[in-house]
PDB file of N, CA and C in Angstrom:
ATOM      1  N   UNK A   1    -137.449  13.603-165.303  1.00  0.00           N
ATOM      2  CA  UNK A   1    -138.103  12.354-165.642  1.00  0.00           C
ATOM      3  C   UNK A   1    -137.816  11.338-164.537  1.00  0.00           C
ATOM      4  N   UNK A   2    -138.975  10.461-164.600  1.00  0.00           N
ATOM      5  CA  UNK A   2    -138.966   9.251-163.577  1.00  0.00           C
ATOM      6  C   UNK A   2    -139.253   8.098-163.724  1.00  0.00           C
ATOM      7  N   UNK A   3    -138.922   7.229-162.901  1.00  0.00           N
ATOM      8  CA  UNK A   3    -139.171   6.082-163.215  1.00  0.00           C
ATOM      9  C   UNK A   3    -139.597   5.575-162.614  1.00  0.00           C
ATOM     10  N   UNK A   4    -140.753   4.687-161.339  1.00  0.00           N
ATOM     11  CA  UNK A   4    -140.600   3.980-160.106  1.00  0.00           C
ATOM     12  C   UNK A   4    -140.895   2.722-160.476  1.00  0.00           C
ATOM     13  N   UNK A   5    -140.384   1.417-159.912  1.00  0.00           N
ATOM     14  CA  UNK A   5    -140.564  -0.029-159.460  1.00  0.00           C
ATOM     15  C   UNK A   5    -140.793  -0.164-157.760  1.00  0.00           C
ATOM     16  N   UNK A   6    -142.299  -1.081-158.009  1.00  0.00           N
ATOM     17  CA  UNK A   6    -142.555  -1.360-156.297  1.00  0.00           C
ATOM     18  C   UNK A   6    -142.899  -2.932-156.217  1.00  0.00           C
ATOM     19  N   UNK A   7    -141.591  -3.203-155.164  1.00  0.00           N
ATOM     20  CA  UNK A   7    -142.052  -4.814-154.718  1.00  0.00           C
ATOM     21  C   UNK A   7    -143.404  -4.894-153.768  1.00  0.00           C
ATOM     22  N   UNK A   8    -143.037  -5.384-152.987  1.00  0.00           N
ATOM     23  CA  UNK A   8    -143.898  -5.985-152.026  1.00  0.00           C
ATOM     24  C   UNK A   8    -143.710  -5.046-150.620  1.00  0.00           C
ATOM     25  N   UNK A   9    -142.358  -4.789-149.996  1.00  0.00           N
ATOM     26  CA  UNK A   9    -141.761  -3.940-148.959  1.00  0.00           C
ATOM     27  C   UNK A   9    -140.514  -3.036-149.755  1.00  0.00           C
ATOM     28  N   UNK A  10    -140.188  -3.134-151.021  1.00  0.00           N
ATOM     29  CA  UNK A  10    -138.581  -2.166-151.283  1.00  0.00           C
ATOM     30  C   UNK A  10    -139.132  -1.948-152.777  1.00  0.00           C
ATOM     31  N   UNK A  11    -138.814  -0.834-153.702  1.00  0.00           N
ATOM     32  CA  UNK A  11    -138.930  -0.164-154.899  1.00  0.00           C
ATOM     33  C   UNK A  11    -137.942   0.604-154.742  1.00  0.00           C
ATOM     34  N   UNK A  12    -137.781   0.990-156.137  1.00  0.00           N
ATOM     35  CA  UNK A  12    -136.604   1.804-156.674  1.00  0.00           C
ATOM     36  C   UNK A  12    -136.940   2.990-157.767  1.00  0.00           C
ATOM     37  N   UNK A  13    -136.895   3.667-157.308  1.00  0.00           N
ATOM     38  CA  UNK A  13    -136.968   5.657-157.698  1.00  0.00           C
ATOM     39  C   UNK A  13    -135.723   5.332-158.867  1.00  0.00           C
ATOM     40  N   UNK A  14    -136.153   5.341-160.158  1.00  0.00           N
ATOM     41  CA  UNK A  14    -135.304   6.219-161.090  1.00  0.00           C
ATOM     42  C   UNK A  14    -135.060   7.854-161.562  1.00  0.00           C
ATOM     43  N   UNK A  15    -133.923   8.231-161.156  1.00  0.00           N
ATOM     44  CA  UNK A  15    -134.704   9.931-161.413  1.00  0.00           C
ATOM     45  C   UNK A  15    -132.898  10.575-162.257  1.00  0.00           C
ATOM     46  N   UNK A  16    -133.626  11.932-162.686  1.00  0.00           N
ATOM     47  CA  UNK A  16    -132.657  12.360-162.891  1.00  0.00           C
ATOM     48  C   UNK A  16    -131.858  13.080-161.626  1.00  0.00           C
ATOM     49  N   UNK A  17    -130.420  13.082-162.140  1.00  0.00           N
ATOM     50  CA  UNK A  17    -129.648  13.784-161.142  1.00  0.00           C
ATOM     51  C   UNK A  17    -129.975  15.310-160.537  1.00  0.00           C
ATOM     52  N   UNK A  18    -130.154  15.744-161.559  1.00  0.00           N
ATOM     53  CA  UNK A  18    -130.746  17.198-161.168  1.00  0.00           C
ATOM     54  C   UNK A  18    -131.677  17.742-162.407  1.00  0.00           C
ATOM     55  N   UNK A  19    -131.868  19.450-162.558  1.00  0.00           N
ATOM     56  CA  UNK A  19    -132.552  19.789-163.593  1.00  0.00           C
ATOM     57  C   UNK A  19    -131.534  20.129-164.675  1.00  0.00           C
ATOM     58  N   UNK A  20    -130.341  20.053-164.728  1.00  0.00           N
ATOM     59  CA  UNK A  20    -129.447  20.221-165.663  1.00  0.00           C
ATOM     60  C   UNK A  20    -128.581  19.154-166.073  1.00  0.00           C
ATOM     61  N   UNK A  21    -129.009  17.724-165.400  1.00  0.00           N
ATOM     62  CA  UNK A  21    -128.090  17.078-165.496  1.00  0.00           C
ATOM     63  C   UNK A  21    -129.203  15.237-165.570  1.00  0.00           C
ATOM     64  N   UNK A  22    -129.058  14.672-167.107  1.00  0.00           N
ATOM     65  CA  UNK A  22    -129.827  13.878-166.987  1.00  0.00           C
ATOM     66  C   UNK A  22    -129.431  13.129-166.837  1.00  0.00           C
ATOM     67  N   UNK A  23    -128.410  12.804-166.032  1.00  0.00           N
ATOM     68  CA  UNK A  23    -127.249  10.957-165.465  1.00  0.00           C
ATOM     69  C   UNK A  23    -128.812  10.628-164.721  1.00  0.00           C
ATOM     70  N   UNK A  24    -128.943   9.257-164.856  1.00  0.00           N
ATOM     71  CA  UNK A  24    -129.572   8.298-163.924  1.00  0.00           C
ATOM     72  C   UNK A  24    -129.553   8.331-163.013  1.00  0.00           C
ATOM     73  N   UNK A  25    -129.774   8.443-161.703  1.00  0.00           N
ATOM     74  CA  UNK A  25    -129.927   7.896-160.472  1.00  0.00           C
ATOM     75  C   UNK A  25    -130.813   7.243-159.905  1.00  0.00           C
ATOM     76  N   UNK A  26    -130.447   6.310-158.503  1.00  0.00           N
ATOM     77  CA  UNK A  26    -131.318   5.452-158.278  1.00  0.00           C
ATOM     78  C   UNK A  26    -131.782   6.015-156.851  1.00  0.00           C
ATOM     79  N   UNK A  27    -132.841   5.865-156.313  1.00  0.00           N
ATOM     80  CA  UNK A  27    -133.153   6.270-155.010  1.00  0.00           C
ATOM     81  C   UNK A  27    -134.117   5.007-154.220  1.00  0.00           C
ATOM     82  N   UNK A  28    -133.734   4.263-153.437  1.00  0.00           N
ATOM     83  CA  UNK A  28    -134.418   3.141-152.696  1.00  0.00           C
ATOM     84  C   UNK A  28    -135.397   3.515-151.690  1.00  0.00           C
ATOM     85  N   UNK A  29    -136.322   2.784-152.080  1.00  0.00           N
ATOM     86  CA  UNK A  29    -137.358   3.150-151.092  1.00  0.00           C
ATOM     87  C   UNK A  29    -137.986   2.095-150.143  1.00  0.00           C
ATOM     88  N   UNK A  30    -138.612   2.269-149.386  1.00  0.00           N
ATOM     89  CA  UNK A  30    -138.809   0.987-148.159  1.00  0.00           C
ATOM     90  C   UNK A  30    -140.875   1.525-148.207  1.00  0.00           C
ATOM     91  N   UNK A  31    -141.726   0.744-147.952  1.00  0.00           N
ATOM     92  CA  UNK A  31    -142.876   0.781-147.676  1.00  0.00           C
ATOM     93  C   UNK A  31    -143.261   0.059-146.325  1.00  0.00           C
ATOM     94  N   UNK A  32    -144.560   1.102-145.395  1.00  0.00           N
ATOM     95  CA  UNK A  32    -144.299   0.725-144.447  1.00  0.00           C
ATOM     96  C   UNK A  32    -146.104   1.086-143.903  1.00  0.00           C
ATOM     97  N   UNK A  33    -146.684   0.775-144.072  1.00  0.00           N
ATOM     98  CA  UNK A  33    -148.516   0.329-143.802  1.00  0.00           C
ATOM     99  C   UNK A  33    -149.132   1.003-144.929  1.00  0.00           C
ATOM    100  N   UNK A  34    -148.558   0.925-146.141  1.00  0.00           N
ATOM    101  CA  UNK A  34    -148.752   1.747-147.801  1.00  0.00           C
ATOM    102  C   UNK A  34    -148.257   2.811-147.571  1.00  0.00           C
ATOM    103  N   UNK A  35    -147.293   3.336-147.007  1.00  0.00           N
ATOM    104  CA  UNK A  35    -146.803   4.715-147.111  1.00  0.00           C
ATOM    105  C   UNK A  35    -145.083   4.057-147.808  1.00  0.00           C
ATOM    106  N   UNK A  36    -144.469   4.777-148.833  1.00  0.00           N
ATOM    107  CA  UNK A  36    -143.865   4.672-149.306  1.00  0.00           C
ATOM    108  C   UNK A  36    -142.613   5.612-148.707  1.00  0.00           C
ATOM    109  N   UNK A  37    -141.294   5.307-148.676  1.00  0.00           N
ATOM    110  CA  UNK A  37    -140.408   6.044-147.985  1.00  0.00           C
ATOM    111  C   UNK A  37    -139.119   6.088-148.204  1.00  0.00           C
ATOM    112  N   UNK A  38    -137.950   7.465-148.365  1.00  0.00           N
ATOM    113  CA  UNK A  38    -136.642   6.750-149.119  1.00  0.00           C
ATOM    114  C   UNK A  38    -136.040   6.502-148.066  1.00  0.00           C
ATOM    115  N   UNK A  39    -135.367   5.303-148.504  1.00  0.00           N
ATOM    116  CA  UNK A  39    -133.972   4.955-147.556  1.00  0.00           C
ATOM    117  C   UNK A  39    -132.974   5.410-148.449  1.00  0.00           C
ATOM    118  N   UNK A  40    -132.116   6.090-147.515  1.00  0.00           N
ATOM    119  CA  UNK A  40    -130.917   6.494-147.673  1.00  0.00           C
ATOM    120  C   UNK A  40    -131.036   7.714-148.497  1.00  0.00           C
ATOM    121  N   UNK A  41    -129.919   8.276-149.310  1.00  0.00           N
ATOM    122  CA  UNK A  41    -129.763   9.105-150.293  1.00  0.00           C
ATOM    123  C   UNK A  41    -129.980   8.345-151.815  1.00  0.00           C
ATOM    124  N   UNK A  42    -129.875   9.048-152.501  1.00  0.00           N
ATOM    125  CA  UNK A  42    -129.867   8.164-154.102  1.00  0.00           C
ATOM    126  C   UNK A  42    -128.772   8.297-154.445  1.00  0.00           C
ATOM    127  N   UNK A  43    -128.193   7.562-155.263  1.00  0.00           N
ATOM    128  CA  UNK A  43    -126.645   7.250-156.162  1.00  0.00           C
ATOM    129  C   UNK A  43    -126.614   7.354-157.518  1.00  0.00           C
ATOM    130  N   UNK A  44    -125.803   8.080-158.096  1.00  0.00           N
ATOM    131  CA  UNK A  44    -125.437   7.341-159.681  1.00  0.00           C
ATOM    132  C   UNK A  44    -125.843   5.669-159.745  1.00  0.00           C
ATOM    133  N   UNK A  45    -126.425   5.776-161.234  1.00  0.00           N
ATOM    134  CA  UNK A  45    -126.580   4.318-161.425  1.00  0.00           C
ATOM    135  C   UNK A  45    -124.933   3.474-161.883  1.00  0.00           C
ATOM    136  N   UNK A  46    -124.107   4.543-161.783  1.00  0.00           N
ATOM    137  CA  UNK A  46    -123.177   4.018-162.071  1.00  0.00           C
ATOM    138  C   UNK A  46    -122.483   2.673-161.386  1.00  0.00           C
ATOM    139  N   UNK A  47    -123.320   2.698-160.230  1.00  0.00           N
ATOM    140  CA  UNK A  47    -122.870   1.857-158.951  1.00  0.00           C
ATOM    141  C   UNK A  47    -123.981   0.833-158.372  1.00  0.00           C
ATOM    142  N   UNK A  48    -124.938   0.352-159.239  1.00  0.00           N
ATOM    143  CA  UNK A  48    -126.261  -0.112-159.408  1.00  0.00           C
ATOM    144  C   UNK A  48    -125.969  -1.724-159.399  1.00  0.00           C
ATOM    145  N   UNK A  49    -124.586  -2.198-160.146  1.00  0.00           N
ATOM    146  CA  UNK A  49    -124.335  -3.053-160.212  1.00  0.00           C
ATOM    147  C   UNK A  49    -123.366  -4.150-159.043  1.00  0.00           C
ATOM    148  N   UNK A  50    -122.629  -2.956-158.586  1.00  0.00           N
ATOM    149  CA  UNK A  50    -122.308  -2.925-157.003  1.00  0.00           C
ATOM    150  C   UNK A  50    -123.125  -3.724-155.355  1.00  0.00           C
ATOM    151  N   UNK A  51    -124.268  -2.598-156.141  1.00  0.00           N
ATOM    152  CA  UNK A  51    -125.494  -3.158-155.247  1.00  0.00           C
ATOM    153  C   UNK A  51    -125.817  -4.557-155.612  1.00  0.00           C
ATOM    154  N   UNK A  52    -125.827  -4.647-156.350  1.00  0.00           N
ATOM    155  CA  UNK A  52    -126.441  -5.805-156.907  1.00  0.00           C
ATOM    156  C   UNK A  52    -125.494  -7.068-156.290  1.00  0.00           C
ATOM    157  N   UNK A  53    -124.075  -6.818-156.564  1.00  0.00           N
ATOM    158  CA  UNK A  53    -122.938  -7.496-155.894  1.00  0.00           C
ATOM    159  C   UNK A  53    -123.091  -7.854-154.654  1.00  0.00           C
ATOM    160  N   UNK A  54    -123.078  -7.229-154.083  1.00  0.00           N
ATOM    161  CA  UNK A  54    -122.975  -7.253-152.160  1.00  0.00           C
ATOM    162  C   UNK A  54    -124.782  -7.726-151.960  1.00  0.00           C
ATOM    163  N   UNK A  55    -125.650  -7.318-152.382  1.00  0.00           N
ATOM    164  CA  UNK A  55    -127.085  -8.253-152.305  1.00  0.00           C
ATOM    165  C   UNK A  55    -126.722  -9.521-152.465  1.00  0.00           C
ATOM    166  N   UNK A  56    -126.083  -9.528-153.312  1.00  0.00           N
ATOM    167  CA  UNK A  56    -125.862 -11.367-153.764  1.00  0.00           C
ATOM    168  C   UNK A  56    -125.131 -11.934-152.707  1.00  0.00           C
ATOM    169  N   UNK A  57    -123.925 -11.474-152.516  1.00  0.00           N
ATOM    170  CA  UNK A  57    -123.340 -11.920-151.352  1.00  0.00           C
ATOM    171  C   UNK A  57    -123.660 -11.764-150.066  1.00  0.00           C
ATOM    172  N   UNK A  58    -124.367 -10.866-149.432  1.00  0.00           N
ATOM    173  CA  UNK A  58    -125.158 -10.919-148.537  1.00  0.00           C
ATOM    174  C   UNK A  58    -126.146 -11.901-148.182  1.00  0.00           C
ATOM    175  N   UNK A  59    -127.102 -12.425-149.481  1.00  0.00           N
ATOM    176  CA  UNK A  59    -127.745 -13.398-150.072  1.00  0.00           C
ATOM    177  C   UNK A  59    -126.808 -15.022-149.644  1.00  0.00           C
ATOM    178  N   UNK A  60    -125.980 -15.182-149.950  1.00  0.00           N
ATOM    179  CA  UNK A  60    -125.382 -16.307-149.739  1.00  0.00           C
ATOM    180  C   UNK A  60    -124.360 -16.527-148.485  1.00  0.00           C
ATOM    181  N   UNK A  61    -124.122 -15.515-147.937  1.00  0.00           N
ATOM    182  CA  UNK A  61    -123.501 -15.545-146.700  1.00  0.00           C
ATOM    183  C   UNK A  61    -124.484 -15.746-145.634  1.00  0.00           C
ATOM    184  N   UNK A  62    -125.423 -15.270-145.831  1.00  0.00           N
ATOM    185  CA  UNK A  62    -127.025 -15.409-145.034  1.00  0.00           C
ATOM    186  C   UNK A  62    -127.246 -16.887-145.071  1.00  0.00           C
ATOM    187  N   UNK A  63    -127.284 -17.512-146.282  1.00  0.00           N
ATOM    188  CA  UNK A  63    -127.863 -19.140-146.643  1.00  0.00           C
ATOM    189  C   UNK A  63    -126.745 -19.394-146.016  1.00  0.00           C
ATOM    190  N   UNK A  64    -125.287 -19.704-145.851  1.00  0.00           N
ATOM    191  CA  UNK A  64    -124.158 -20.502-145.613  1.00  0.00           C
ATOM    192  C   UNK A  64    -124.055 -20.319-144.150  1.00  0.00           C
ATOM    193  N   UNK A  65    -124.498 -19.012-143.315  1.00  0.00           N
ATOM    194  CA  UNK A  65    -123.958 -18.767-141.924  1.00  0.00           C
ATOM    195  C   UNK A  65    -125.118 -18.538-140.675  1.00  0.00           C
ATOM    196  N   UNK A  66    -126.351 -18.476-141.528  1.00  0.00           N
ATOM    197  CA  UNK A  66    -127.397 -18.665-140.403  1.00  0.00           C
ATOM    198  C   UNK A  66    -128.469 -19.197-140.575  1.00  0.00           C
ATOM    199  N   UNK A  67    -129.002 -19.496-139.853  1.00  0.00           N
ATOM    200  CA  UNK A  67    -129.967 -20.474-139.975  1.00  0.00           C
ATOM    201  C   UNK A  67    -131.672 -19.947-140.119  1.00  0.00           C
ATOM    202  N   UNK A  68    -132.524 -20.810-140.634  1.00  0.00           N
ATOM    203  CA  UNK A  68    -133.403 -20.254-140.670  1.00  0.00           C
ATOM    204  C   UNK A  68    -134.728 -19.530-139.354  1.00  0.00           C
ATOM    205  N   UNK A  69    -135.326 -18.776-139.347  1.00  0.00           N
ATOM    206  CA  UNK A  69    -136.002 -18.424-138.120  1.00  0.00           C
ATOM    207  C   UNK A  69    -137.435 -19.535-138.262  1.00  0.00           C
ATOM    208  N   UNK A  70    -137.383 -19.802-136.509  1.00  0.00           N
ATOM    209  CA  UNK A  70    -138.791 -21.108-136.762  1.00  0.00           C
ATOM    210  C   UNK A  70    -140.021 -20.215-137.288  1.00  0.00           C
ATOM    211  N   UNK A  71    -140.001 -18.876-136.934  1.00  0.00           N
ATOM    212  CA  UNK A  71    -141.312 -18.393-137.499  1.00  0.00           C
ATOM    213  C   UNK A  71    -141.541 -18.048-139.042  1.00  0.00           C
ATOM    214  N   UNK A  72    -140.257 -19.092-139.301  1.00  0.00           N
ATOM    215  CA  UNK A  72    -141.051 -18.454-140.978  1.00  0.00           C
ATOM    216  C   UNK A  72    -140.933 -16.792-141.686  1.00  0.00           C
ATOM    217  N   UNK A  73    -140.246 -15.997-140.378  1.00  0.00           N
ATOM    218  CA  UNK A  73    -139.613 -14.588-140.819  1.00  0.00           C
ATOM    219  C   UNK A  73    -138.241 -14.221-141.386  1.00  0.00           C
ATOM    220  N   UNK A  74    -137.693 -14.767-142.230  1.00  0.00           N
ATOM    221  CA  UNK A  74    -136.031 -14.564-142.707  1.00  0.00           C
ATOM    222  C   UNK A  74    -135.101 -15.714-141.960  1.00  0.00           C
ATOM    223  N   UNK A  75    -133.914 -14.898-141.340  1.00  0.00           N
ATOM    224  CA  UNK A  75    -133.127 -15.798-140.974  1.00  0.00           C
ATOM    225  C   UNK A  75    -132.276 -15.638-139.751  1.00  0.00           C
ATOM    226  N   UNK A  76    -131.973 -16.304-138.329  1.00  0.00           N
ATOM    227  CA  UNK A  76    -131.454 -15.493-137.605  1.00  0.00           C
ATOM    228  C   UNK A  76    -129.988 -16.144-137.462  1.00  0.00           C
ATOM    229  N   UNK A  77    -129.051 -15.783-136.647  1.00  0.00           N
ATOM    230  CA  UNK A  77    -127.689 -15.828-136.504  1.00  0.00           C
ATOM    231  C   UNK A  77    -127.638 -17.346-135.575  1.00  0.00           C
ATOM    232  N   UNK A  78    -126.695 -17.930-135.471  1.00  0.00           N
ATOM    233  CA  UNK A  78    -126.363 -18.837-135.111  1.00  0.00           C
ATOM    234  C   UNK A  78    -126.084 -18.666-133.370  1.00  0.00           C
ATOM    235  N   UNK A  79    -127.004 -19.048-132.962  1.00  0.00           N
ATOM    236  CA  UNK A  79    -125.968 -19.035-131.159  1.00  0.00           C
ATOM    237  C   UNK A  79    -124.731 -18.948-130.826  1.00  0.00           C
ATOM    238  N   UNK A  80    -124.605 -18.542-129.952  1.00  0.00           N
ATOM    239  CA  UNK A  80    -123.170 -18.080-129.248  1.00  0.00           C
ATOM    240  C   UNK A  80    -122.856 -19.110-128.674  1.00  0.00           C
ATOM    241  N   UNK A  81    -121.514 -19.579-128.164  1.00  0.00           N
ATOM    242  CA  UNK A  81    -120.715 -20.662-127.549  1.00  0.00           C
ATOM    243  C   UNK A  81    -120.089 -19.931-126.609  1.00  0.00           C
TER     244      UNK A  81
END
């Protein structure tokens, strides 16, 4: 069994672990001119919340330590001294 969620550029593959084994796992995927694609390996969802952790903080270390890009694309790093 499956599950998929699709943003805009990243979705998330719910699947089972194997055919004998129905633990959750998550598998991330990246989209890239409508072709859909996994990044990385998939994980227990046991560790779903993890992710979620370090996004956040990634998230706010990003807002606190760099600045925004003039083009309106994310955010880039602060110049060197």
């Amino acid at each position: 069994m499956t599950r998929t969620l699709k943003g805009r550029q990243f979705g998330i593959i719910l699947k089972e672990r194997g055919p004998n084994d129905p633990h959750v796992c998550i598998q991330i995927i990246g989209e890239d001119d409508e072709h859909w694609f996994d990044i990385g390996n998939s994980f227990s969802s046991f560790w779903l919340q993890d992710l979620i952790d370090q996004l956040e903080a990634a998230k706010i270390l990003i807002g606190a330590q760099c600045k925004k890009d003039p083009s309106g694309f994310g955010y880039i790093f602060p110049e060197k001294k």
